[in-house]
PDB file of N, CA and C in Angstrom:
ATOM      1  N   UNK A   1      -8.230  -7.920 -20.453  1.00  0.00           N
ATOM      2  CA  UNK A   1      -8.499  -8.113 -19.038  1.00  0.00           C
ATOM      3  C   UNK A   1      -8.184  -6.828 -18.289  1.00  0.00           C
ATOM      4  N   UNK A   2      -8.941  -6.269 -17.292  1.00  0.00           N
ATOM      5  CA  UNK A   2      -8.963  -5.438 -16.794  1.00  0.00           C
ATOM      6  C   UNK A   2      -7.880  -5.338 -15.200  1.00  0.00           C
ATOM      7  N   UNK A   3      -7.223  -4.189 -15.160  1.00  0.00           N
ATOM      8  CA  UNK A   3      -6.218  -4.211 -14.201  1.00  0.00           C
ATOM      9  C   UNK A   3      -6.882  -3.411 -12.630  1.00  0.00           C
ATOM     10  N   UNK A   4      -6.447  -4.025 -11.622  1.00  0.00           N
ATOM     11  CA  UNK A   4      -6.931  -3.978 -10.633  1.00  0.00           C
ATOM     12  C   UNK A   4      -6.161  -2.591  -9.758  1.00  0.00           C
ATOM     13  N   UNK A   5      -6.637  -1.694  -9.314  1.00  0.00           N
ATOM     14  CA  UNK A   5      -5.943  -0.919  -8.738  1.00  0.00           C
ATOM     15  C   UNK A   5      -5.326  -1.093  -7.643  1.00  0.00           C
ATOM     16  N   UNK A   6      -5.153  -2.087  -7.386  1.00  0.00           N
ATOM     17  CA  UNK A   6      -4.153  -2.190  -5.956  1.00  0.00           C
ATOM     18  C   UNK A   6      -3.013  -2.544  -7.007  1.00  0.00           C
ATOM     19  N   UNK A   7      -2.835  -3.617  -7.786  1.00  0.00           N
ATOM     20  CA  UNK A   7      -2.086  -3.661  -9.085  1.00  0.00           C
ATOM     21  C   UNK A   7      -1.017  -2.663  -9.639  1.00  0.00           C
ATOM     22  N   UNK A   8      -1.772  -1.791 -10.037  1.00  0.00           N
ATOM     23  CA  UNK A   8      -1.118  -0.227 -10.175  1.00  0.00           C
ATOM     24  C   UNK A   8      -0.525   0.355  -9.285  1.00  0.00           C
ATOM     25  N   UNK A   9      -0.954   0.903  -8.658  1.00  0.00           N
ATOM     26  CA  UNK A   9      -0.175   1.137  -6.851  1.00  0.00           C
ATOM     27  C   UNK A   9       0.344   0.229  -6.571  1.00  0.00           C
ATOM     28  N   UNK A  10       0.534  -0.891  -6.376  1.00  0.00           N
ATOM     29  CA  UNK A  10       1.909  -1.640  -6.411  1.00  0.00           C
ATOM     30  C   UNK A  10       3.058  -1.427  -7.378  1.00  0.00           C
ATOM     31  N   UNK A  11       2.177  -1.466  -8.752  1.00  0.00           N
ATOM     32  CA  UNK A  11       3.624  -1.426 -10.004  1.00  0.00           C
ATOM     33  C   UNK A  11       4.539  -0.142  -9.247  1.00  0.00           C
ATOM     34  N   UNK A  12       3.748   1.004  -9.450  1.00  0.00           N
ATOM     35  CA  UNK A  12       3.967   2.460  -9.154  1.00  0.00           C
ATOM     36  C   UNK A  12       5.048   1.992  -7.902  1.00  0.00           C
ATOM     37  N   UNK A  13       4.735   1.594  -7.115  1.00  0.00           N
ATOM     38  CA  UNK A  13       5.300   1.723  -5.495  1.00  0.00           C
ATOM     39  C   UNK A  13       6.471   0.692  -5.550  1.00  0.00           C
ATOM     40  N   UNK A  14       6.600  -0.056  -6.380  1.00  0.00           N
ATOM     41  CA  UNK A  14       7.599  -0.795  -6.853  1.00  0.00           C
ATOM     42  C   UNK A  14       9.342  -0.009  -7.319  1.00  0.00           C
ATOM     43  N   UNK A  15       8.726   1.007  -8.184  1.00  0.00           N
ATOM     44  CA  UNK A  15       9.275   2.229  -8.912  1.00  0.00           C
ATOM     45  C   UNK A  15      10.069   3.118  -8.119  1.00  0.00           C
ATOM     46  N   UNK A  16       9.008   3.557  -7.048  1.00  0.00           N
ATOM     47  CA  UNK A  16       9.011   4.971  -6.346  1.00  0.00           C
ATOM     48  C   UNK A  16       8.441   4.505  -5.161  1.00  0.00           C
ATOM     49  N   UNK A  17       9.496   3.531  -4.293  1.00  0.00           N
ATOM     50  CA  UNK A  17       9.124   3.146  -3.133  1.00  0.00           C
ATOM     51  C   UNK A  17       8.122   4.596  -1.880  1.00  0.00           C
ATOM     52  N   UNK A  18       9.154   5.458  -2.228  1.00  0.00           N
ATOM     53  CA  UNK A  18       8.669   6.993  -1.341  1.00  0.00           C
ATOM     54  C   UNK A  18       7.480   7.322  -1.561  1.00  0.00           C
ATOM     55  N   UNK A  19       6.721   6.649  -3.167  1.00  0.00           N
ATOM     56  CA  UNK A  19       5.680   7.264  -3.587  1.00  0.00           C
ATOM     57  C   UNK A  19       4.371   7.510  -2.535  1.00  0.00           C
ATOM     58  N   UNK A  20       3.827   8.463  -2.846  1.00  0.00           N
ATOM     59  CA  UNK A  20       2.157   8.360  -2.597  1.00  0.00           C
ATOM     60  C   UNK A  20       1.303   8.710  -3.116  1.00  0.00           C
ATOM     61  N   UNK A  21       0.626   7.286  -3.768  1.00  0.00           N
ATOM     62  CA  UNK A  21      -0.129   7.186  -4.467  1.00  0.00           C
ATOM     63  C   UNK A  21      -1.923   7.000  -4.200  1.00  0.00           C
ATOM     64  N   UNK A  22      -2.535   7.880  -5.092  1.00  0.00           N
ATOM     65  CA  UNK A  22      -3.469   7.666  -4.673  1.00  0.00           C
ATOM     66  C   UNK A  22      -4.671   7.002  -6.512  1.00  0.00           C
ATOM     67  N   UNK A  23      -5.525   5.915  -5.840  1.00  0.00           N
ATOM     68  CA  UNK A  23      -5.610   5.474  -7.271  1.00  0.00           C
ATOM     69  C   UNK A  23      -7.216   5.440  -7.209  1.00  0.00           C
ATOM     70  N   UNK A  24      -7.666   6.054  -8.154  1.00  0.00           N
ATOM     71  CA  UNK A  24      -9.336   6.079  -7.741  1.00  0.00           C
ATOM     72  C   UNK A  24     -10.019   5.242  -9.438  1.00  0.00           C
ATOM     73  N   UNK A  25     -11.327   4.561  -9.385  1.00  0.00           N
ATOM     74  CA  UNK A  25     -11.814   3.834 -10.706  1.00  0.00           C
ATOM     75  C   UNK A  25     -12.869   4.933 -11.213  1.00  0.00           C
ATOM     76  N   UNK A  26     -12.736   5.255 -12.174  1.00  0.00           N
ATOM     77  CA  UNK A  26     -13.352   6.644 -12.640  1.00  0.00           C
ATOM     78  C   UNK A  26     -14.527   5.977 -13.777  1.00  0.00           C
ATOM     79  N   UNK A  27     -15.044   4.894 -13.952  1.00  0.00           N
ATOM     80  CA  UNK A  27     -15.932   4.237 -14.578  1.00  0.00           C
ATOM     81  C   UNK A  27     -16.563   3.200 -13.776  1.00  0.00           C
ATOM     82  N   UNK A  28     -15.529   2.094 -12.862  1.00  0.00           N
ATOM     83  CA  UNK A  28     -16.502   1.793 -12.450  1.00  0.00           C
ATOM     84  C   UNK A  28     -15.991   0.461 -12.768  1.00  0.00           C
ATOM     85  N   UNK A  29     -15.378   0.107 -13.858  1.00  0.00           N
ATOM     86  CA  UNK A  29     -14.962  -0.701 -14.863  1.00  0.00           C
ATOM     87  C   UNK A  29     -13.586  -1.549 -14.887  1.00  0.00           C
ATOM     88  N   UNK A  30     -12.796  -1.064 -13.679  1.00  0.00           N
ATOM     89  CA  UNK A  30     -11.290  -0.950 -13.502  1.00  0.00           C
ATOM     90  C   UNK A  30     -10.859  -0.896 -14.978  1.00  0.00           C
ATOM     91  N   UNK A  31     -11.137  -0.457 -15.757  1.00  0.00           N
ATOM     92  CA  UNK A  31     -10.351  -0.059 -17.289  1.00  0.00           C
ATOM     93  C   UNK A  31      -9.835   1.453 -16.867  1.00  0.00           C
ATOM     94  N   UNK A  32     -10.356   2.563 -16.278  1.00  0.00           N
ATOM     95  CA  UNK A  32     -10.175   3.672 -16.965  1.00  0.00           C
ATOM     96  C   UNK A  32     -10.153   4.315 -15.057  1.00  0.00           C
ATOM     97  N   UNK A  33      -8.727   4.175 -15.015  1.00  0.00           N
ATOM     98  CA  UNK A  33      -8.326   5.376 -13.532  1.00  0.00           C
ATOM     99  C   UNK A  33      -7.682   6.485 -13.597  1.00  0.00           C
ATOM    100  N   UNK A  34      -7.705   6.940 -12.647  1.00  0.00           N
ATOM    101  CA  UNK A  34      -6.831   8.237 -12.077  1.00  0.00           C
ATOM    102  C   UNK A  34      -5.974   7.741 -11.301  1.00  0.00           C
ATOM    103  N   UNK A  35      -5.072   8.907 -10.839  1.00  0.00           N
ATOM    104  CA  UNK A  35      -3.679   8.603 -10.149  1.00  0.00           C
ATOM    105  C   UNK A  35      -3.125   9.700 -10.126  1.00  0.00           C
ATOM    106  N   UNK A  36      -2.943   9.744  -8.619  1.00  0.00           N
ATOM    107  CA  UNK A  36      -2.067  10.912  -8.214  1.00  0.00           C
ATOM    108  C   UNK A  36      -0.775  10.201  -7.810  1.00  0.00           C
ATOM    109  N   UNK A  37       0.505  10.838  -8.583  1.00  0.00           N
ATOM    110  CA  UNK A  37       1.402  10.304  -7.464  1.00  0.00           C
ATOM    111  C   UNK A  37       2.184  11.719  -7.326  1.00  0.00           C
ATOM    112  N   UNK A  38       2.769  11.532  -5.935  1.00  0.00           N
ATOM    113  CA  UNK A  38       3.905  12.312  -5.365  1.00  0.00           C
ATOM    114  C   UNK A  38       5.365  11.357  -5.070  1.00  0.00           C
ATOM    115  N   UNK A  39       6.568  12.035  -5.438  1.00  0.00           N
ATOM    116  CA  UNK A  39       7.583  11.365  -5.287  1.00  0.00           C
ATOM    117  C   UNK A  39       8.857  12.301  -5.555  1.00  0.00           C
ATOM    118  N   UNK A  40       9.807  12.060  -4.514  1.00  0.00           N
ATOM    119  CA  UNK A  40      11.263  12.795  -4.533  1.00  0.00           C
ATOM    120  C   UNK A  40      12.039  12.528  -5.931  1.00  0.00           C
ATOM    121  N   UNK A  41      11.330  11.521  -6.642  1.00  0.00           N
ATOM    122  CA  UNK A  41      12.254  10.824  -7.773  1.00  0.00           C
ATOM    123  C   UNK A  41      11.972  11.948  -9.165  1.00  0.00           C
ATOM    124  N   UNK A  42      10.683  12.625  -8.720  1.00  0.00           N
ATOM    125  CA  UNK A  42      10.254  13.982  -9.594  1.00  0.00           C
ATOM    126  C   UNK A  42      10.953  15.454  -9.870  1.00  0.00           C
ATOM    127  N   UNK A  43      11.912  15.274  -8.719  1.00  0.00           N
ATOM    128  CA  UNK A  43      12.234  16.608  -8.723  1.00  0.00           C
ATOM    129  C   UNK A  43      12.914  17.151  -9.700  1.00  0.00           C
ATOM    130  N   UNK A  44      13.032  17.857 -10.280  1.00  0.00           N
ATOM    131  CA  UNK A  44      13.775  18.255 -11.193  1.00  0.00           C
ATOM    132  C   UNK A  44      13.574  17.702 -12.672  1.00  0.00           C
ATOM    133  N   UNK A  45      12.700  17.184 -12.599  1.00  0.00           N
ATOM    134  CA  UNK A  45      12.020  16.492 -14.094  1.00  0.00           C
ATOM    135  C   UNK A  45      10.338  17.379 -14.533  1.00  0.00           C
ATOM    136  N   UNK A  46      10.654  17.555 -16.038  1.00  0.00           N
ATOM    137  CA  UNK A  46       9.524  17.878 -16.328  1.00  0.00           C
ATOM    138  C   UNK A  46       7.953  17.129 -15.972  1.00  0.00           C
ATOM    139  N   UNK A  47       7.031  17.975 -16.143  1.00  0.00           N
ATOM    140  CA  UNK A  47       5.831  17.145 -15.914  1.00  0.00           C
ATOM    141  C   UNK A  47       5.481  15.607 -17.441  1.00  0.00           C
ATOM    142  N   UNK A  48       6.098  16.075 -18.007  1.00  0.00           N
ATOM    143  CA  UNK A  48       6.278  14.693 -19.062  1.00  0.00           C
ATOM    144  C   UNK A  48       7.261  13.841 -18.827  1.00  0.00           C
ATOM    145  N   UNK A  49       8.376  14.256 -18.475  1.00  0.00           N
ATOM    146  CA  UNK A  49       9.002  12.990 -17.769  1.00  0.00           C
ATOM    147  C   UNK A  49       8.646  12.433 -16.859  1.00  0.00           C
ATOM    148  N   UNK A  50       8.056  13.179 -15.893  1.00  0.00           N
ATOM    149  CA  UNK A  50       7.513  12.352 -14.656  1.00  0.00           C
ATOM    150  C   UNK A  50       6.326  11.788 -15.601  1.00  0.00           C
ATOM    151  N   UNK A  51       5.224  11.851 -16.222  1.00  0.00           N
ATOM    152  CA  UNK A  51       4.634  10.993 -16.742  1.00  0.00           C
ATOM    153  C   UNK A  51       4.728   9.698 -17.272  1.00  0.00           C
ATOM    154  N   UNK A  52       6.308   9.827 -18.205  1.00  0.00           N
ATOM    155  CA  UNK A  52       7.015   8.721 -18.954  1.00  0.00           C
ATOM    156  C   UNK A  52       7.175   8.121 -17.787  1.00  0.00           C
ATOM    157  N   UNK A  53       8.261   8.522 -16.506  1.00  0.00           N
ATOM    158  CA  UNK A  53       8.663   7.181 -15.304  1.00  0.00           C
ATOM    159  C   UNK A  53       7.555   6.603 -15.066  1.00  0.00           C
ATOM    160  N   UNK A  54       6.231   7.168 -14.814  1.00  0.00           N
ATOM    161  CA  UNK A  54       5.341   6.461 -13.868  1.00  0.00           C
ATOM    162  C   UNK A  54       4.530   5.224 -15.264  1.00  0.00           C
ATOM    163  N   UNK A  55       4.505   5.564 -16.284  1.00  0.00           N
ATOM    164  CA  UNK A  55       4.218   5.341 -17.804  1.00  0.00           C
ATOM    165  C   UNK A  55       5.378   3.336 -17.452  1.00  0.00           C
ATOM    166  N   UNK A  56       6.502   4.172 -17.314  1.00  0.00           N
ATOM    167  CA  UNK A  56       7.471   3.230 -17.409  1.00  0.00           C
ATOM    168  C   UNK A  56       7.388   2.002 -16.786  1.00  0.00           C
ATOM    169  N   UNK A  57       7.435   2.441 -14.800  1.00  0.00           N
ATOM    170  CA  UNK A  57       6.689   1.549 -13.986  1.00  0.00           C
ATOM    171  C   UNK A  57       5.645   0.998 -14.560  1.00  0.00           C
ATOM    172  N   UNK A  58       4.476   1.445 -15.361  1.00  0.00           N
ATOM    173  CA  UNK A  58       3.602   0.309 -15.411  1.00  0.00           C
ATOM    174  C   UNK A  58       3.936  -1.194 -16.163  1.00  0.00           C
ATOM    175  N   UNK A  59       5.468  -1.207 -17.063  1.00  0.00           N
ATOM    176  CA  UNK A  59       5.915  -1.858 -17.444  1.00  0.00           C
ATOM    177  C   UNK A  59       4.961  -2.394 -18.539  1.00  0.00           C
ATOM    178  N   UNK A  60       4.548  -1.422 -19.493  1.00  0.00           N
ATOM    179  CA  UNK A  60       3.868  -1.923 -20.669  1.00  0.00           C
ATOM    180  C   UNK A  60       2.603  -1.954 -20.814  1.00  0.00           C
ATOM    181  N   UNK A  61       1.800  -2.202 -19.564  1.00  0.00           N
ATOM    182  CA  UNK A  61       0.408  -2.288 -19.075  1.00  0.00           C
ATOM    183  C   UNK A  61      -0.793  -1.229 -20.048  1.00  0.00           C
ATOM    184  N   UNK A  62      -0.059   0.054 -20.221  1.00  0.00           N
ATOM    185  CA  UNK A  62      -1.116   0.787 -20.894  1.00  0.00           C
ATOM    186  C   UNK A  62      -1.146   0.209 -22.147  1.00  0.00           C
ATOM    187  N   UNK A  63      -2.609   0.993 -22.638  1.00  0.00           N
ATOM    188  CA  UNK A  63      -3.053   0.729 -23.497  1.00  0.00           C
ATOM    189  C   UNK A  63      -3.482  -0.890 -23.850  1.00  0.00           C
ATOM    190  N   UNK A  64      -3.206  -1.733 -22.968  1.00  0.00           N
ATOM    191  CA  UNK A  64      -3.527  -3.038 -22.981  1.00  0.00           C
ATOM    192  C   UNK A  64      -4.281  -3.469 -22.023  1.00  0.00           C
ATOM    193  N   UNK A  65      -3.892  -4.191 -21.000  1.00  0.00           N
ATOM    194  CA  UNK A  65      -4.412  -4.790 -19.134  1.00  0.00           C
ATOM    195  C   UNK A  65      -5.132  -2.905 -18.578  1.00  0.00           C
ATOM    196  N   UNK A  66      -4.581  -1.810 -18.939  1.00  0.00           N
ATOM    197  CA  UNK A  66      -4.835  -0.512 -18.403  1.00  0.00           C
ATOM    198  C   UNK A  66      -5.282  -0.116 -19.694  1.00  0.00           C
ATOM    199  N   UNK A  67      -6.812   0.354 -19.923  1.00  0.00           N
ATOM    200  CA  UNK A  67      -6.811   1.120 -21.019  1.00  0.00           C
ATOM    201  C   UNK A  67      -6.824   2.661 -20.860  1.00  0.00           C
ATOM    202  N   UNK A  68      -6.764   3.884 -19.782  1.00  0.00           N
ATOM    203  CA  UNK A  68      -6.787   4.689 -20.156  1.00  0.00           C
ATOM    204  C   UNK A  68      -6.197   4.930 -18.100  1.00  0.00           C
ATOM    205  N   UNK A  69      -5.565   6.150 -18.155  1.00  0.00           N
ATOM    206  CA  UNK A  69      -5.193   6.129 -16.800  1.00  0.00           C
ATOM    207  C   UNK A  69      -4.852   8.109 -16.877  1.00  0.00           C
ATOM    208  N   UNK A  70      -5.590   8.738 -16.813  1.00  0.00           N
ATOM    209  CA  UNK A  70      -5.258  10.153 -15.971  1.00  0.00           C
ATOM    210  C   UNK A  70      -4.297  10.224 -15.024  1.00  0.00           C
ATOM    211  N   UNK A  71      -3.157  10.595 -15.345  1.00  0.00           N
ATOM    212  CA  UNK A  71      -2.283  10.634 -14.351  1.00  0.00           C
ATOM    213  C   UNK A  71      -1.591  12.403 -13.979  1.00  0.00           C
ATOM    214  N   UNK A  72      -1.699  12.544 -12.500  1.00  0.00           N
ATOM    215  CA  UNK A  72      -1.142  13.940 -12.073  1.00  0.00           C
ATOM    216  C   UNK A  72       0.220  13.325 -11.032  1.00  0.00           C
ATOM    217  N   UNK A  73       1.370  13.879 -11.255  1.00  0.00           N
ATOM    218  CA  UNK A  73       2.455  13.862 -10.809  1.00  0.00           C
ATOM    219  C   UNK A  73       2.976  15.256 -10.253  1.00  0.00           C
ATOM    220  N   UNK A  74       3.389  15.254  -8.970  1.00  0.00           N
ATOM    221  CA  UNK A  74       4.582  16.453  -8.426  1.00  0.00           C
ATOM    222  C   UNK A  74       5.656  15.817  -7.536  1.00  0.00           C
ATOM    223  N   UNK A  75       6.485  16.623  -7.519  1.00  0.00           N
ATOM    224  CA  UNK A  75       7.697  16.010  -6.945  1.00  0.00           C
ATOM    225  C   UNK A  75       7.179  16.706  -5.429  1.00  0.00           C
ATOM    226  N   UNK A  76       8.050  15.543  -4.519  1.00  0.00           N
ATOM    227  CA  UNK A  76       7.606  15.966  -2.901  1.00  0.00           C
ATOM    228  C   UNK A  76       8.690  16.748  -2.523  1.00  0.00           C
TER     229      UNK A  76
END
């Protein structure tokens, strides 16, 4: 079953209340998005850790309900 992007931006914003997220459907399909997030919770973390937190927030979702998600992270 396919995950809804308000969905995501919620999980995310759940996480990283400060976040701002931006979530776009890159098929068409809600399977396969993008995602920008910005967040103070970044700072000082590599660009793979910030991947893993936002990874984390989805609470399992990839690769299952989310099959593929481009994600760009910077700290604000």
């Amino acid at each position: 079953m396919a995950m809804d992007a308000h969905d995501i931006e919620r999980l995310i914003k759940e996480a990283f209340p400060d976040a701002k997220v931006e979530i776009k459907d890159l098929a068409g399909d809600g399977d396969h998005y993008s995602a920008k997030v910005v967040s103070a919770a970044f700072r000082g973390k590599t660009r793979v850790q910030q991947h893993q937190m936002v990874y984390g927030a989805l609470q399992g979702r990839m690769g299952g309900a989310l099959h593929a998600l481009a994600l760009t992270t910077a700290a604000e």
